[in-house]
Protein backbone atom coordinates (compact mmCIF):
# COMPACT_ATOMS: atom_id res chain seq x y z
CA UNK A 1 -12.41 75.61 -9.07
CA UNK A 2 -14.87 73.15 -9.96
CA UNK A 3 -14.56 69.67 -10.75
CA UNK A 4 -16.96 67.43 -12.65
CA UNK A 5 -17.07 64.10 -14.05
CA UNK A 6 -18.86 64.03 -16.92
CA UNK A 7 -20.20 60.60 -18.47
CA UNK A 8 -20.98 59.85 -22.06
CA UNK A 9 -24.55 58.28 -22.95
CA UNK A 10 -22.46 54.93 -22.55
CA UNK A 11 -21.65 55.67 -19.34
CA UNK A 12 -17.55 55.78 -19.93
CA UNK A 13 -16.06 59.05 -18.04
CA UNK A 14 -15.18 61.68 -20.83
CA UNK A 15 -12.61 63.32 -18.70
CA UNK A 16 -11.44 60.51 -16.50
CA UNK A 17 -9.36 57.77 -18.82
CA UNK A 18 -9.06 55.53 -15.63
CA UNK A 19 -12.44 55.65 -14.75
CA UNK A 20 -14.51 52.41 -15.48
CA UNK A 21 -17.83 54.12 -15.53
CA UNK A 22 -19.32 51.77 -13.24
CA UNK A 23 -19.40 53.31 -9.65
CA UNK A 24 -18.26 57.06 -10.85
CA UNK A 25 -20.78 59.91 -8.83
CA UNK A 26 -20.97 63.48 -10.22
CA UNK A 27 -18.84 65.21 -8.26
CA UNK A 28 -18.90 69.24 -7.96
CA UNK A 29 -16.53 71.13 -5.61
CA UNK A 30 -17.80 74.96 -5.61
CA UNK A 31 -14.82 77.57 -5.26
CA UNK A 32 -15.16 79.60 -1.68
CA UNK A 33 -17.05 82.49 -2.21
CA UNK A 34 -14.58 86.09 -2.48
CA UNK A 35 -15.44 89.74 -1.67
CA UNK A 36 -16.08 90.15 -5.69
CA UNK A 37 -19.19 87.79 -5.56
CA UNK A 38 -22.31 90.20 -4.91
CA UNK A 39 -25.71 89.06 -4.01
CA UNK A 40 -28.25 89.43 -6.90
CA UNK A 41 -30.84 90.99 -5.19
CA UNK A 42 -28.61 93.87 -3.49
CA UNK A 43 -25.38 93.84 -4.47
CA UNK A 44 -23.85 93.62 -0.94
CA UNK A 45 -21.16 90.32 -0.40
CA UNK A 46 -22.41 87.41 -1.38
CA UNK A 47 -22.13 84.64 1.30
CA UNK A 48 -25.31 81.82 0.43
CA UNK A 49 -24.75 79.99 -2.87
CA UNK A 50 -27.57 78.49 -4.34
CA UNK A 51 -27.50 76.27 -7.26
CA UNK A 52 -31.10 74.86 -8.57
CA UNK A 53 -32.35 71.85 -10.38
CA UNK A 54 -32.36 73.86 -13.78
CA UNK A 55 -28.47 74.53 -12.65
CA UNK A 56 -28.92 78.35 -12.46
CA UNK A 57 -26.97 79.84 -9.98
CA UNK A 58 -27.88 82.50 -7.25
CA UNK A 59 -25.63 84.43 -5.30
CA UNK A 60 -27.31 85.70 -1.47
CA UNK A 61 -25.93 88.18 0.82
CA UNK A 62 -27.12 86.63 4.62
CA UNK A 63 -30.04 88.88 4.87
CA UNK A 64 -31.38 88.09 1.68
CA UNK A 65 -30.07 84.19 1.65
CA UNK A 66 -32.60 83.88 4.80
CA UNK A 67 -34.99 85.61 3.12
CA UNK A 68 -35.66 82.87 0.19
CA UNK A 69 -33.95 80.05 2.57
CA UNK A 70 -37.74 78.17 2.77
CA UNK A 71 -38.83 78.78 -0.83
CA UNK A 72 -35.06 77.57 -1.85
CA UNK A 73 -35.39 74.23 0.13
CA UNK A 74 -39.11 74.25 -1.83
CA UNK A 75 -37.39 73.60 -4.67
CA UNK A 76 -34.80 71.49 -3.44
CA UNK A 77 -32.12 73.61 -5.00
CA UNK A 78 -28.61 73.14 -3.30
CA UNK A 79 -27.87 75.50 -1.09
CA UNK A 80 -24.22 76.55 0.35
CA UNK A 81 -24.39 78.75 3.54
CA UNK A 82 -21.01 80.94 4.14
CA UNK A 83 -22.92 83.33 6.63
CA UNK A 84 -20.26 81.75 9.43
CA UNK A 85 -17.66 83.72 8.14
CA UNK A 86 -19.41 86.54 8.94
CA UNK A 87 -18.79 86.30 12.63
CA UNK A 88 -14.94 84.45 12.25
CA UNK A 89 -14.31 87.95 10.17
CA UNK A 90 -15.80 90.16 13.05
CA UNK A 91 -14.07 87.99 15.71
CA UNK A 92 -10.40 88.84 13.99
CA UNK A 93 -11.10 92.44 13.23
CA UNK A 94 -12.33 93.47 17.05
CA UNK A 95 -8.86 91.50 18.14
CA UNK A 96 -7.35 94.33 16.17
């Protein structure tokens, strides 16, 4: 789920009545990623989410998310790294 406040030109919060306006930050809380998000260059899991100024998104698998990580932090696009789960999941599944 994602969450954003959104100001008006006046700076009141369209979709926060209680909201003053005057110390409200952007707030964005990006959804975990699932099995059915694919990276765009191979199609494999996607587990490096990057978001960039233009606020295009990018989905990575970990082989590919290191791949662009330096040309990425070029552009100062936000980058979420998931690649952790990779070794919890293979952790649980050789306790099986």
């Amino acid at each position: 789920m994602v969450e954003l406040d959104v100001m008006t030109a006046d700076r009141t919060p369209r979709n926060n009545p209680q909201s003053t306006g005057e110390d409200d930050v952007t707030t964005t809380f990006a959804t975990p990623m699932t099995a059915a998000d694919r990276c765009d260059r191979c199609g494999a899991q996607a587990y490096v989410r990057v978001v960039l100024g233009s606020g295009g998104e990018l989905l990575f698998c970990a082989h590919h998310g290191r791949a662009h990580d330096a040309r990425l932090r070029e552009l100062d696009a936000a980058i979420t790294d998931e690649t952790d789960r990779l070794h919890a999941e293979a952790t649980t599944s050789s306790r099986d």
